[in-house]
Protein backbone atom coordinates (compact mmCIF):
# COMPACT_ATOMS: atom_id res chain seq x y z
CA UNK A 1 82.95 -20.48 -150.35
CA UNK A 2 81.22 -23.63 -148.74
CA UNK A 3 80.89 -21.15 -145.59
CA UNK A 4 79.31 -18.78 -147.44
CA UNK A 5 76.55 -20.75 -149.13
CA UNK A 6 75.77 -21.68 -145.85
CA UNK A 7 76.07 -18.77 -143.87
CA UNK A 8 73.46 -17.13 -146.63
CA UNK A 9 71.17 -20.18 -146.28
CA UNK A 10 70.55 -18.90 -143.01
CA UNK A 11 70.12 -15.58 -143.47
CA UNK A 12 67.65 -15.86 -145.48
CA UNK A 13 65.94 -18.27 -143.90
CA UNK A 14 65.51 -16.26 -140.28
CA UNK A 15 65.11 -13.02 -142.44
CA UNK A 16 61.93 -14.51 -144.55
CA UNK A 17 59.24 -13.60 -142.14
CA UNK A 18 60.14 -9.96 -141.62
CA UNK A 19 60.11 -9.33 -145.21
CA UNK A 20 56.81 -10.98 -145.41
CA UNK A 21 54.88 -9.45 -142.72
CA UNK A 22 52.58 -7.30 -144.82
CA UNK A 23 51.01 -10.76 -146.51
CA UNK A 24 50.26 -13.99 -145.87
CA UNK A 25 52.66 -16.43 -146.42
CA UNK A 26 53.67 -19.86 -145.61
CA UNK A 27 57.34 -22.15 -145.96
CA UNK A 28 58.64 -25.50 -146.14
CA UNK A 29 61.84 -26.12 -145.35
CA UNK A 30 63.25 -29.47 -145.71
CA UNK A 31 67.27 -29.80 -145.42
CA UNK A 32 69.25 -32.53 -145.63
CA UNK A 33 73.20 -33.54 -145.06
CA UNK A 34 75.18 -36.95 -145.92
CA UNK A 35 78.30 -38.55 -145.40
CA UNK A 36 79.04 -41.74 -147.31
CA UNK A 37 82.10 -43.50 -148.72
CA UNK A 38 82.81 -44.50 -151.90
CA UNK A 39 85.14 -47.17 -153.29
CA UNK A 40 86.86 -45.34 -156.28
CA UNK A 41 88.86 -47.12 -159.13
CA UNK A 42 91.40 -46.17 -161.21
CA UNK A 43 92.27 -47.42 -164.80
CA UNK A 44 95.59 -48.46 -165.53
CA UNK A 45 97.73 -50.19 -168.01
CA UNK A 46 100.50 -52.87 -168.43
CA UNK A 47 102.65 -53.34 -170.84
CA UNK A 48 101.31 -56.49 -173.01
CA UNK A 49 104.50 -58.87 -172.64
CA UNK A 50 104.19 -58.46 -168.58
CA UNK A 51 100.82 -60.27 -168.12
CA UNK A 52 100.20 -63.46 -167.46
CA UNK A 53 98.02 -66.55 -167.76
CA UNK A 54 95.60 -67.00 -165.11
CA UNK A 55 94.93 -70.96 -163.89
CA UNK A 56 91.53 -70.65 -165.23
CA UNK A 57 92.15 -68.90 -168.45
CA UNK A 58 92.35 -65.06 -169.14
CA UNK A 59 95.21 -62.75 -168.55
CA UNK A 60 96.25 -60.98 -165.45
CA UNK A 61 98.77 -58.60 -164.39
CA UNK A 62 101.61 -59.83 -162.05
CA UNK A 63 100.01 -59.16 -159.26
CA UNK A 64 96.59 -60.93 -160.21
CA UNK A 65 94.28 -58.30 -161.93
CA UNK A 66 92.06 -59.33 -165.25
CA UNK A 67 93.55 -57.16 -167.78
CA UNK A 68 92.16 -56.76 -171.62
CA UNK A 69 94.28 -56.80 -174.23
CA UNK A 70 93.70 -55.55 -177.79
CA UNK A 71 95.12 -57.09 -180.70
CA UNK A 72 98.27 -55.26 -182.09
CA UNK A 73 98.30 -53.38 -179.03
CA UNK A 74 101.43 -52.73 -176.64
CA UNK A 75 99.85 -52.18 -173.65
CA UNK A 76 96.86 -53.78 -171.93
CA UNK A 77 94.27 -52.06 -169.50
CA UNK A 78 92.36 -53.07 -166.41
CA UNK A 79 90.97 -50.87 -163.15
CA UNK A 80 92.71 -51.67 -159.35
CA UNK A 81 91.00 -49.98 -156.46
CA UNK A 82 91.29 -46.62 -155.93
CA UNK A 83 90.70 -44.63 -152.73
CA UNK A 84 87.90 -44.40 -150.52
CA UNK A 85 86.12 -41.28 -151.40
CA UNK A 86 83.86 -39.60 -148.80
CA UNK A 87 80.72 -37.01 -150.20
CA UNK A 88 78.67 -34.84 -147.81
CA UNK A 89 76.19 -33.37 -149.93
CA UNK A 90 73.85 -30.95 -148.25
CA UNK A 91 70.41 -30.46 -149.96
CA UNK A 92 68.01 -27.74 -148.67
CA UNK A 93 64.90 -27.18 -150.31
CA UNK A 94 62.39 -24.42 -149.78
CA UNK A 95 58.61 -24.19 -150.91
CA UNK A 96 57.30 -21.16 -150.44
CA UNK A 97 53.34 -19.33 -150.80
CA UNK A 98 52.69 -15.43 -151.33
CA UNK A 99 48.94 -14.72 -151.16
CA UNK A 100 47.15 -10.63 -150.58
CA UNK A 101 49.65 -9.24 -152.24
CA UNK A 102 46.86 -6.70 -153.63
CA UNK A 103 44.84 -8.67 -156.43
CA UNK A 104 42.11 -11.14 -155.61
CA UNK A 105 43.04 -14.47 -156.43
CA UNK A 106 47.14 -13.74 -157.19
CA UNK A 107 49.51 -15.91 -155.33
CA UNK A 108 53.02 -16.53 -155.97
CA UNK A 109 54.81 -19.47 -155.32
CA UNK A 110 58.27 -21.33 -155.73
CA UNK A 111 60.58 -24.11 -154.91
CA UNK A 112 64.29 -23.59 -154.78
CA UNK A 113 66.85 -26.07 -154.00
CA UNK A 114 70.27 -25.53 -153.22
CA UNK A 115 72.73 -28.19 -153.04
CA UNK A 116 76.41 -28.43 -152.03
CA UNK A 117 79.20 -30.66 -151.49
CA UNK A 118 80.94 -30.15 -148.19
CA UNK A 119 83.66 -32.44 -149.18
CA UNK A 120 86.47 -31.95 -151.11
CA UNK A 121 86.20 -35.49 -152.96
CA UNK A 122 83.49 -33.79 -155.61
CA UNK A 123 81.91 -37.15 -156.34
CA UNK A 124 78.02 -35.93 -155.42
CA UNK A 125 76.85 -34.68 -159.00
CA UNK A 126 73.73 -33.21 -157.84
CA UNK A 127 75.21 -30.26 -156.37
CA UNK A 128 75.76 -28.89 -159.97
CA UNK A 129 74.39 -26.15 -160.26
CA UNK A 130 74.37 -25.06 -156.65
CA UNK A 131 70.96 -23.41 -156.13
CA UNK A 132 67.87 -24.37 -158.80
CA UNK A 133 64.64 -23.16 -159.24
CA UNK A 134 62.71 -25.39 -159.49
CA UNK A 135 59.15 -23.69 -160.05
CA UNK A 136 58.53 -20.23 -159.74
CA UNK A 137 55.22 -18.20 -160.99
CA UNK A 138 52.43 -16.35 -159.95
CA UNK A 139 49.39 -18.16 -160.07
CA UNK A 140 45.80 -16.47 -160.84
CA UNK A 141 42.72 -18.09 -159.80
CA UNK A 142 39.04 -18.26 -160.13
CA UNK A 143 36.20 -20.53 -160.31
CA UNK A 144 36.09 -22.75 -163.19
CA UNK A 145 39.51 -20.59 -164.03
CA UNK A 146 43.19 -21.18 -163.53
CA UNK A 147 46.36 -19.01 -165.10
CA UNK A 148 50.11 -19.89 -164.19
CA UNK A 149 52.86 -17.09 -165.53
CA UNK A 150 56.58 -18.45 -164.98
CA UNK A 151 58.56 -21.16 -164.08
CA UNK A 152 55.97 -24.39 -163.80
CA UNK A 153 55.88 -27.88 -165.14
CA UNK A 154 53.30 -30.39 -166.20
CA UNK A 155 52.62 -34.16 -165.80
CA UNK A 156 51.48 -36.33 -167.83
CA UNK A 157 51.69 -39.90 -169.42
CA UNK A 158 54.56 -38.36 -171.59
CA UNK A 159 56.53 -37.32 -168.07
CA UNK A 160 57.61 -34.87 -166.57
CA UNK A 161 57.74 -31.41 -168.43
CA UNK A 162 58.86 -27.54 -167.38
CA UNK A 163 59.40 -24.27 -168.79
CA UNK A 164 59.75 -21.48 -168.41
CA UNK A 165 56.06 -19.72 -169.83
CA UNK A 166 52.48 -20.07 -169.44
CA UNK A 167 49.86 -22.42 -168.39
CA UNK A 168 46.20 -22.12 -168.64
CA UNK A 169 43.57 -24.39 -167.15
CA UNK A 170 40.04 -23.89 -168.08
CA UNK A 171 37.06 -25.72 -166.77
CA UNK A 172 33.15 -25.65 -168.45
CA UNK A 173 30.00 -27.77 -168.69
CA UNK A 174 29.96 -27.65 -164.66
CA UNK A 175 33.51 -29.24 -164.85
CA UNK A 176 32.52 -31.93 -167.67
CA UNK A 177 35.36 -30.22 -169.89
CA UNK A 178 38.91 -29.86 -169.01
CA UNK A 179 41.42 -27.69 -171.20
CA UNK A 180 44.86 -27.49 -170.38
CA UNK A 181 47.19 -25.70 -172.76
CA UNK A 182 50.73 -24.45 -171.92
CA UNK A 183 53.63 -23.20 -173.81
CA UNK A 184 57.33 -21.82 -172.86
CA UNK A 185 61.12 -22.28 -172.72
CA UNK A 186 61.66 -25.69 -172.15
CA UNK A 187 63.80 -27.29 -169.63
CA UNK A 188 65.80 -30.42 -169.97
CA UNK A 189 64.09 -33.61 -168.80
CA UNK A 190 64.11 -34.71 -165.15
CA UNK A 191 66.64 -31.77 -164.10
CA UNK A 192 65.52 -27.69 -163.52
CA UNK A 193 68.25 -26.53 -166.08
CA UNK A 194 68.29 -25.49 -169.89
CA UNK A 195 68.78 -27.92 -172.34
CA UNK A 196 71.85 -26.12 -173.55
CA UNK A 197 73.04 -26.45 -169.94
CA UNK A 198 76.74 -27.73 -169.83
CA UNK A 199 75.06 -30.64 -166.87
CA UNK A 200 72.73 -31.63 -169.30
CA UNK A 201 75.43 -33.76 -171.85
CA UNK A 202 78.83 -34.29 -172.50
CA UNK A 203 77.85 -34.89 -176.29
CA UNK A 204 79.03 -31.05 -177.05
CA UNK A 205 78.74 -31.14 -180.49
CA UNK A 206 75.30 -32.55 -180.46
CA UNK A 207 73.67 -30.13 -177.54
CA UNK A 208 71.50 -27.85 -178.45
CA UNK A 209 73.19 -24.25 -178.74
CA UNK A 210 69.62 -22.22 -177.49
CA UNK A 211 67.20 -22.87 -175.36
CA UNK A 212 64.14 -24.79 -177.10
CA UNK A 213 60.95 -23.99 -177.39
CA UNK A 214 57.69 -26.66 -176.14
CA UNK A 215 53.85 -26.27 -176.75
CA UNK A 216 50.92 -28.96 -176.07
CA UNK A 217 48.04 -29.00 -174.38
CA UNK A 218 45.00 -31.72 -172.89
CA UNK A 219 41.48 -31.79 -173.55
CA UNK A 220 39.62 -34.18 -170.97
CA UNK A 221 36.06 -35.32 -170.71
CA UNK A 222 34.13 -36.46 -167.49
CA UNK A 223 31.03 -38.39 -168.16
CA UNK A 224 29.96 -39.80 -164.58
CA UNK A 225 31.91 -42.72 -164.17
CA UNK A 226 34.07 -42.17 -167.35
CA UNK A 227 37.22 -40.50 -167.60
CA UNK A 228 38.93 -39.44 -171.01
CA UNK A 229 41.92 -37.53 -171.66
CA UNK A 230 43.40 -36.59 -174.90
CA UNK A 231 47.06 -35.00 -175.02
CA UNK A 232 50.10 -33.47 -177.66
CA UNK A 233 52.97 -32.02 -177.01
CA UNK A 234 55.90 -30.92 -179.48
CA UNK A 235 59.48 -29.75 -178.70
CA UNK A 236 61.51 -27.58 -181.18
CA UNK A 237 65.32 -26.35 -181.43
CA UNK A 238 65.13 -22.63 -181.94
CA UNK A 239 68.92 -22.93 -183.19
CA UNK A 240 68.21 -25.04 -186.01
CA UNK A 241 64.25 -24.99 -186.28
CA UNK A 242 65.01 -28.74 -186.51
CA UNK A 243 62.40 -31.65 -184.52
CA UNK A 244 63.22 -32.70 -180.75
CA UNK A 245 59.88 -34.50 -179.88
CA UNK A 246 56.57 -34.59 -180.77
CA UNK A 247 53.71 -37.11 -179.36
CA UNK A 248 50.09 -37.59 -179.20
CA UNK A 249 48.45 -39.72 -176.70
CA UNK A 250 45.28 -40.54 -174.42
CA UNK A 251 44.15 -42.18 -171.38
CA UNK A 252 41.24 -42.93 -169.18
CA UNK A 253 38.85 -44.63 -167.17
CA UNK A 254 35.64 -46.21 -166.61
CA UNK A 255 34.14 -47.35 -163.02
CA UNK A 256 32.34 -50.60 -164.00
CA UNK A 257 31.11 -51.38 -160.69
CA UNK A 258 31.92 -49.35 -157.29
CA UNK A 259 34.74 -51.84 -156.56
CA UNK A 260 35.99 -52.22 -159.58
CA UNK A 261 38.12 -49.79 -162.39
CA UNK A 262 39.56 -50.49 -165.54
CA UNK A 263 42.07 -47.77 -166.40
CA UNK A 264 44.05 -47.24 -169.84
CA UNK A 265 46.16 -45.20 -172.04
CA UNK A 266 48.66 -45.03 -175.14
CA UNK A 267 51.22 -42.83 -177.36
CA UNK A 268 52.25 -42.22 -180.39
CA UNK A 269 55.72 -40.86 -181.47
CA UNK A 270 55.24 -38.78 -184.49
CA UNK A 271 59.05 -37.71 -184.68
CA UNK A 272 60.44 -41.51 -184.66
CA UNK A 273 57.24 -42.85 -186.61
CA UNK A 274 55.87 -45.57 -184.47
CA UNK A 275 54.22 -46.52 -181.26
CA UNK A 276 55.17 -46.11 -178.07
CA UNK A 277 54.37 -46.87 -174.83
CA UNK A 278 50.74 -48.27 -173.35
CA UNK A 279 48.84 -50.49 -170.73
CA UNK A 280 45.68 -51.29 -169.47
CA UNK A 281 44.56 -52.13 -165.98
CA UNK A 282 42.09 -53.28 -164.46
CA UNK A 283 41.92 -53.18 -160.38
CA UNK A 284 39.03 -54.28 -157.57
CA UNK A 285 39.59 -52.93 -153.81
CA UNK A 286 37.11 -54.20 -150.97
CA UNK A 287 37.59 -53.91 -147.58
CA UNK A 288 39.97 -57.28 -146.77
CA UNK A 289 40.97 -57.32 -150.11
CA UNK A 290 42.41 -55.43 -153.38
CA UNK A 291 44.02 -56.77 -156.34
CA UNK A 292 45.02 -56.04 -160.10
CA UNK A 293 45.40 -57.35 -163.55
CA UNK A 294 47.51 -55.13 -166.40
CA UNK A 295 48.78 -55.57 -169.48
CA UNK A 296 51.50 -53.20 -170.44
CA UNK A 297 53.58 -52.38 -173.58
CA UNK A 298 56.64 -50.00 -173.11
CA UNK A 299 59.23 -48.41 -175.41
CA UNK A 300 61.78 -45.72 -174.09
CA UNK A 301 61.29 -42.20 -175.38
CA UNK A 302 64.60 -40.17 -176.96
CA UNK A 303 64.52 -36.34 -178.21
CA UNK A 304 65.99 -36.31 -181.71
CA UNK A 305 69.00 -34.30 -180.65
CA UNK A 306 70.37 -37.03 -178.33
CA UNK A 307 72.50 -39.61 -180.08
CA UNK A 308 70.44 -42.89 -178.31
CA UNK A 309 67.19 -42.56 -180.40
CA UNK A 310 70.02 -44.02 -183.06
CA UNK A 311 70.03 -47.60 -181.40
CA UNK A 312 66.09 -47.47 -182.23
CA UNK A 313 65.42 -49.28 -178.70
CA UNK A 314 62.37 -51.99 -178.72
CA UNK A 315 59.40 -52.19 -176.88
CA UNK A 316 58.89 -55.03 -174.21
CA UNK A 317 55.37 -56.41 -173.34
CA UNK A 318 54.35 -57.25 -170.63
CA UNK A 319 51.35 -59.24 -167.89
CA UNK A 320 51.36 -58.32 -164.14
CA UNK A 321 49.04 -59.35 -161.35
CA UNK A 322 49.17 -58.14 -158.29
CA UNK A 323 47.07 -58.95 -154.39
CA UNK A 324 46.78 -57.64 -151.15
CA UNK A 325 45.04 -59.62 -148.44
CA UNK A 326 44.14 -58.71 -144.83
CA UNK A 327 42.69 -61.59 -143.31
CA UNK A 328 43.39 -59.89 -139.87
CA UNK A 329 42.75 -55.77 -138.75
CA UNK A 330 46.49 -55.71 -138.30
CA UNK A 331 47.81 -58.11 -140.65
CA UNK A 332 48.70 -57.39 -144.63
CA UNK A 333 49.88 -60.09 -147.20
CA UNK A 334 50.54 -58.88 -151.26
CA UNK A 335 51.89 -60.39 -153.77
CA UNK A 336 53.11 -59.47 -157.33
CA UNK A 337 54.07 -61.47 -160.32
CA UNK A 338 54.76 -60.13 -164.04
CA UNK A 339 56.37 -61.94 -166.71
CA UNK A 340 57.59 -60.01 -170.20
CA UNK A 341 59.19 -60.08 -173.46
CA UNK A 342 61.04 -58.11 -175.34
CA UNK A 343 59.93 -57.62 -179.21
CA UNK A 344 62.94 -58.86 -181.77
CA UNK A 345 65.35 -56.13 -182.51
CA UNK A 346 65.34 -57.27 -186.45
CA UNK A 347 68.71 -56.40 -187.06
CA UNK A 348 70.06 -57.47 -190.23
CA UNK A 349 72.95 -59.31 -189.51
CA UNK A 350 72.74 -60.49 -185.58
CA UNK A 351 75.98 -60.99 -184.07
CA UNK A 352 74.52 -63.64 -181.59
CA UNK A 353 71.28 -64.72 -179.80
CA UNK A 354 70.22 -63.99 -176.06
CA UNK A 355 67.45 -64.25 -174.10
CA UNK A 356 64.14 -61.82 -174.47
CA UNK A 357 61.71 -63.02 -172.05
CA UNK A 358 62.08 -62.63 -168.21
CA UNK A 359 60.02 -62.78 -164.83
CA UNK A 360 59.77 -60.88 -161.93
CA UNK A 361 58.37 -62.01 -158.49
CA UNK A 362 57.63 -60.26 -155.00
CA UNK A 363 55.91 -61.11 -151.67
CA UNK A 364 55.69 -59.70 -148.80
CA UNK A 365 53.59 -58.93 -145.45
CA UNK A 366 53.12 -56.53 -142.86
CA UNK A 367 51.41 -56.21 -139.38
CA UNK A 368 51.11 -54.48 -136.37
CA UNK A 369 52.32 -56.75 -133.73
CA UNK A 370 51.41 -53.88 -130.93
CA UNK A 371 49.83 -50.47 -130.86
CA UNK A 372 53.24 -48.94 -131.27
CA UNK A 373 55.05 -51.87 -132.80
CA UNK A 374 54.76 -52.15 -137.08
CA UNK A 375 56.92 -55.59 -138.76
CA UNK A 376 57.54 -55.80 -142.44
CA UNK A 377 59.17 -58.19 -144.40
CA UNK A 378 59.68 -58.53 -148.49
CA UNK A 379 60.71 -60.67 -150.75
CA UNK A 380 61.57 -60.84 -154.60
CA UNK A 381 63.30 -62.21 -157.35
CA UNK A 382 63.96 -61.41 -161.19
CA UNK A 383 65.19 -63.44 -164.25
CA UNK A 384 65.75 -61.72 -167.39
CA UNK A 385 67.83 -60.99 -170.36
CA UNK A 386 71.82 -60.16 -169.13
CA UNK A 387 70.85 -60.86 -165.19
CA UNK A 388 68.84 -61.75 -162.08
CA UNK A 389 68.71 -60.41 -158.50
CA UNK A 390 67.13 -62.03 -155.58
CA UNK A 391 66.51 -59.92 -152.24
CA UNK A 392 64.81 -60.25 -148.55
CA UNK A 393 64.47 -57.36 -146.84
CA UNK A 394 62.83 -56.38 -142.92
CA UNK A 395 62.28 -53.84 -141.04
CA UNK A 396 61.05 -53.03 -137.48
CA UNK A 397 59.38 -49.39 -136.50
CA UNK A 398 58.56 -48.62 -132.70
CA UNK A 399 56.94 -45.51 -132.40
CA UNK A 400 55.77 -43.99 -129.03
CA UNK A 401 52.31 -41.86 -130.79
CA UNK A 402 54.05 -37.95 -129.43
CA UNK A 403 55.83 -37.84 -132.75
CA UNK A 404 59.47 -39.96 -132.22
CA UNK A 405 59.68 -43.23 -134.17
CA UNK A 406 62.58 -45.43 -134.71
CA UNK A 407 62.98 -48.00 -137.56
CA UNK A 408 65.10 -50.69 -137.72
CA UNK A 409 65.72 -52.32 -141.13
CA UNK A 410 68.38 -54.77 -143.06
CA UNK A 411 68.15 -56.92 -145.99
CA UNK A 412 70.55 -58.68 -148.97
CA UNK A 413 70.49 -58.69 -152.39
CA UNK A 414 72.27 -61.04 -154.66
CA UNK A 415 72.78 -60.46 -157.89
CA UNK A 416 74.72 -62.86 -160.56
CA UNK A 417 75.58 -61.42 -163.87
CA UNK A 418 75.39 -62.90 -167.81
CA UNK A 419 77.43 -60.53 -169.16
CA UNK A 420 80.02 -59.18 -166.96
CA UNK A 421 82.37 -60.28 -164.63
CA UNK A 422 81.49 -61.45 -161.27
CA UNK A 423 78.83 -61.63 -159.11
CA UNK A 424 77.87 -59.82 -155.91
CA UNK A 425 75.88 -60.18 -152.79
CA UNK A 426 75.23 -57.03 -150.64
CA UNK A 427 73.78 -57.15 -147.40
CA UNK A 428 72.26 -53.63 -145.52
CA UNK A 429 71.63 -52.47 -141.92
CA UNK A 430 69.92 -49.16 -140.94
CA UNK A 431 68.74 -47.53 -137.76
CA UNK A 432 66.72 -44.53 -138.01
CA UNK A 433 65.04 -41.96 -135.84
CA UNK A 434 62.33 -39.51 -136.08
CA UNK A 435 61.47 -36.33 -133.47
CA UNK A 436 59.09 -34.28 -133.74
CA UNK A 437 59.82 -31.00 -131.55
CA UNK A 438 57.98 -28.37 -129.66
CA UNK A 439 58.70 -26.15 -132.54
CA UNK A 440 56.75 -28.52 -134.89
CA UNK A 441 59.74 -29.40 -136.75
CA UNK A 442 60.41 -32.96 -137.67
CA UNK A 443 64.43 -33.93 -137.16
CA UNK A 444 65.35 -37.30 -138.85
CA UNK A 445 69.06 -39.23 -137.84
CA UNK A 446 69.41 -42.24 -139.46
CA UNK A 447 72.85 -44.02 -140.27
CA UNK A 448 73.62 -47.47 -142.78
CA UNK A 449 75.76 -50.01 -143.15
CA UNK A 450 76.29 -51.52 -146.75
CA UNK A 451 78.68 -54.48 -147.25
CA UNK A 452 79.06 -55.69 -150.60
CA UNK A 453 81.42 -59.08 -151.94
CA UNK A 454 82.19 -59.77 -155.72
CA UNK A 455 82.87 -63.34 -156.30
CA UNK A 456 85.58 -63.32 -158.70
CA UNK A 457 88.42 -65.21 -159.98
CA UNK A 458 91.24 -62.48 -159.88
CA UNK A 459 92.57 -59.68 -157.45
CA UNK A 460 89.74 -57.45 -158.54
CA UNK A 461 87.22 -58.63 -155.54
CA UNK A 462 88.40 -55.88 -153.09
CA UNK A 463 86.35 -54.09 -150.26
CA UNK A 464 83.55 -52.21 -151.88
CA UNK A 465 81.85 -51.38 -148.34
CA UNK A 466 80.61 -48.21 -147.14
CA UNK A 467 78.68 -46.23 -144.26
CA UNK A 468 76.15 -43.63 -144.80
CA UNK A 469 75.09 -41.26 -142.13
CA UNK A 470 71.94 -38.57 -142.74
CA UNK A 471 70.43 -36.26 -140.43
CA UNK A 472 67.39 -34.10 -141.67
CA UNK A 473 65.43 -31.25 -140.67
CA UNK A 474 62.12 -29.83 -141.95
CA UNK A 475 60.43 -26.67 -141.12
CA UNK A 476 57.44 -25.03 -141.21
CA UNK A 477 56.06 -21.34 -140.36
CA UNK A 478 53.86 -18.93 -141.65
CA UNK A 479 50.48 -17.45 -141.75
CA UNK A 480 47.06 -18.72 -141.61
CA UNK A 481 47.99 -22.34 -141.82
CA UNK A 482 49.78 -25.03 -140.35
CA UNK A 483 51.06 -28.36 -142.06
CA UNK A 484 52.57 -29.76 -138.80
CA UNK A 485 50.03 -32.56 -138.84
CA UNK A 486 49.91 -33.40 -142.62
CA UNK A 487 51.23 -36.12 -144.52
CA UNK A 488 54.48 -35.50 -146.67
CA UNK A 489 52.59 -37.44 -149.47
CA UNK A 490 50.15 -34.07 -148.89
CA UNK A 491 52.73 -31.50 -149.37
CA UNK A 492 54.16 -33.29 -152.58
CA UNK A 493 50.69 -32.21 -154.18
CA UNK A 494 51.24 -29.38 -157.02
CA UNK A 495 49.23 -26.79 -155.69
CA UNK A 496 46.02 -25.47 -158.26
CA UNK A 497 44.38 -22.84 -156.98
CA UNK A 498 44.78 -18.88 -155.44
CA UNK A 499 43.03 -20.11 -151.58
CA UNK A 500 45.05 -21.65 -149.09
């Protein structure tokens, strides 16, 4: 079957142009293979009169493993390594554009992505479902004018949102007004898929049984050098007509001076009946130097349907200030800092008392020793409620300027735990290459080394190392165009308008 999915892959691939010779058209192609290892576990019991003390307290099995025992239980539990389990997922992802196809200003255009594991361990989840669209409609354009009919998405300060449906974009007052309404099918969040998908949630009984429906829409102003943007969105269950999400919010900005912006924005959950997330910034870039000061507020966001909006989470607040400094052409130093707090949970009867206030630290630099020479090295460090992590990480890119590049990069990252048991340190090491080709396609090889140690008092600090190998290819053909020499920042850009 894997054979298959490949073999067809291909076929299509080659076939595209042919079938698209009568229009213009152009494709992205961007595939992608790993192999990695994976430490697996497996749980296990003991019967409770086998175990054992251990010297410094606890219980172990026989043969030294931390075991948990429940009272007025027979058996205990506890994990011992498992085998090494290898995945080899292979991603391939193709963006394609369909323009003259007989109306002015009609284009079609989609994303699929089809994933499989080559590997018979099964361990790579995003191979399910094997091929997702991702976006797929036909897109009408004209000045001051834009229509989308099918699969799309929008972004906003609520996230990431896609149906299945319509989107209008309408533009007036010599672009001073900016309408956006869609409505549709709704997929689940962050994945291409149905909320009634079985990969969406394991909670069966709670899952949505149809597809639900989601409406909103934007209404932004531009007023020289202020920005405003008003937004709603609501989310129904056609099943049970009942509530998933509804929220209102807004954001903007305002260009005091040239150099400097002060940027903003806020929620409301009407659903859960309180605020939610919201920051304000305000930034200064010059020439040698660019910096920012923020103050941010943020509660997670739960549809009704999902059992977690039950734990009604807290917001944390936050200050940040971050710098970036180029006293030399070819030198950068920045620096970040935020500190923040979490707001008290107000539970009624607290079982116990732990920390709500943490800090977060970074610095790094980066020059250009040579013309084809580029050295970068970071540091940070956190402190917070249930644990910390410090990590220094470097990396090295030579790059000859005819489109091969090879970066060499390593790093550790320590990170002691409150609340569980054990620590661990991890150190990294990766080599990677980049070619471009005659062709114009870009072929990436790059392979890592990732050796992790858990300080612990029992048999359970085993091997958890590993080796990851990718190789990549992208491609790119068509008509009229050609991307070769674009940034893949560039190509990441939704794409609003019929010309290309």
């Amino acid at each position: 079957m894997k054979t298959f999915h490949v073999v067809m892959l291909f076929a299509w691939t080659v076939g595209w142009p042919g079938i698209l010779c009568g229009q213009g058209y152009r494709v992205r192609l961007d595939s992608r293979v790993r192999s990695a290892t994976y430490r697996g576990v497996e749980f296990d019991s003991i019967v409770a009169t086998d175990v054992v003390a251990g010297q410094v307290g606890g219980l172990l099995t026989p043969d030294g493993f931390a075991v948990r025992c429940r009272s007025g239980q027979v058996f205990c539990t506890y994990y011992r390594p498992g085998n090494n389990l290898r995945s080899q997922p292979l991603i391939t992802t193709a963006d394609v554009a369909i323009w003259g196809i007989g109306v002015p200003g009609v284009s079609f255009r989609t994303k699929q992505r089809f994933g499989v594991d080559l590997s018979d361990a099964r361990v790579f989840n995003g191979s399910n479902p094997n091929l997702q669209m991702l976006s797929g409609f036909f897109d009408y354009t004209k000045p001051g004018l834009n229509l989308q009919l099918g699969r799309t998405h929008v972004t906003t300060r609520f996230g990431f949102t896609g149906f299945d449906g319509a989107r209008l974009n309408k533009k007036t007052l010599g672009d001073v007004v900016d309408l956006d309404v869609y409505a549709g099918l709704g997929l689940a969040r962050g994945i291409a898929v149905p909320i009634n998908n079985s990969a969406v949630s394991p909670l069966d009984e709670f899952q949505p049984r149809k597809r639900h429906l989601v409406a909103g829409g934007s209404l932004g102003l531009v007023d020289g050098p202020a920005k405003l943007r008003m937004m709603y969105e609501r989310e129904v269950d056609r099943g049970t007509d009942q509530l998933i999400s509804e929220r209102v919010g807004f954001s903007g900005s305002f260009n005091v001076l040239p150099q400097l912006i002060v940027r903003g924005g806020g929620d409301y959950d009407i659903a859960a009946g309180w605020f939610g997330s919201g920051e304000m910034t305000a930034s200064v870039a010059t020439r040698s130097l660019s910096g920012s000061l923020g103050l941010i507020r943020y509660r997670p966001h739960f549809d009704l349907w999902t059992i977690w909006g039950a734990f009604s989470p807290v917001p944390y607040h936050a200050a940040n200030a971050s710098i970036s400094v180029r006293p030399l052409g070819d030198l950068e130093i920045h620096g970040r800092a935020e500190i923040y707090e979490f707001a008290d949970d107000e539970a009624d009867t607290p079982l116990s008392d732990f920390e709500e206030d943490g800090w977060r630290v970074g610095v790094g630099g980066r020059v250009n020793t040579t013309a084809i020479t580029t050295v970068s090295l970071d540091y940070h460090a956190e402190f917070g409620p249930g644990a910390s992590s410090q990590g220094l990480n470097g990396a090295v890119e030579l790059r000859n300027g005819q489109g091969f590049s090879v970066t060499g990069a390593g790093g550790v990252l320590s990170r002691p735990l409150e609340f569980r048991f054990g620590d661990a340190k991890v150190w990294f090491y990766s080599l990677k290459a980049d070619f471009e080709l005659p062709s114009g396609a870009v072929l990436d090889i790059s392979a890592g080394r990732y050796s992790e140690t858990r300080r612990r008092p029992d048999a359970g600090e085993f091997d958890w190392n590993q080796w990851r190998v990718d190789a990549g290819l992208r491609l790119f053909f068509g008509s009229g165009i050609d991307e070769r020499g674009l940034h893949p920042a560039i190509l990441q850009v939704p794409v609003r308008g019929g010309g290309l």
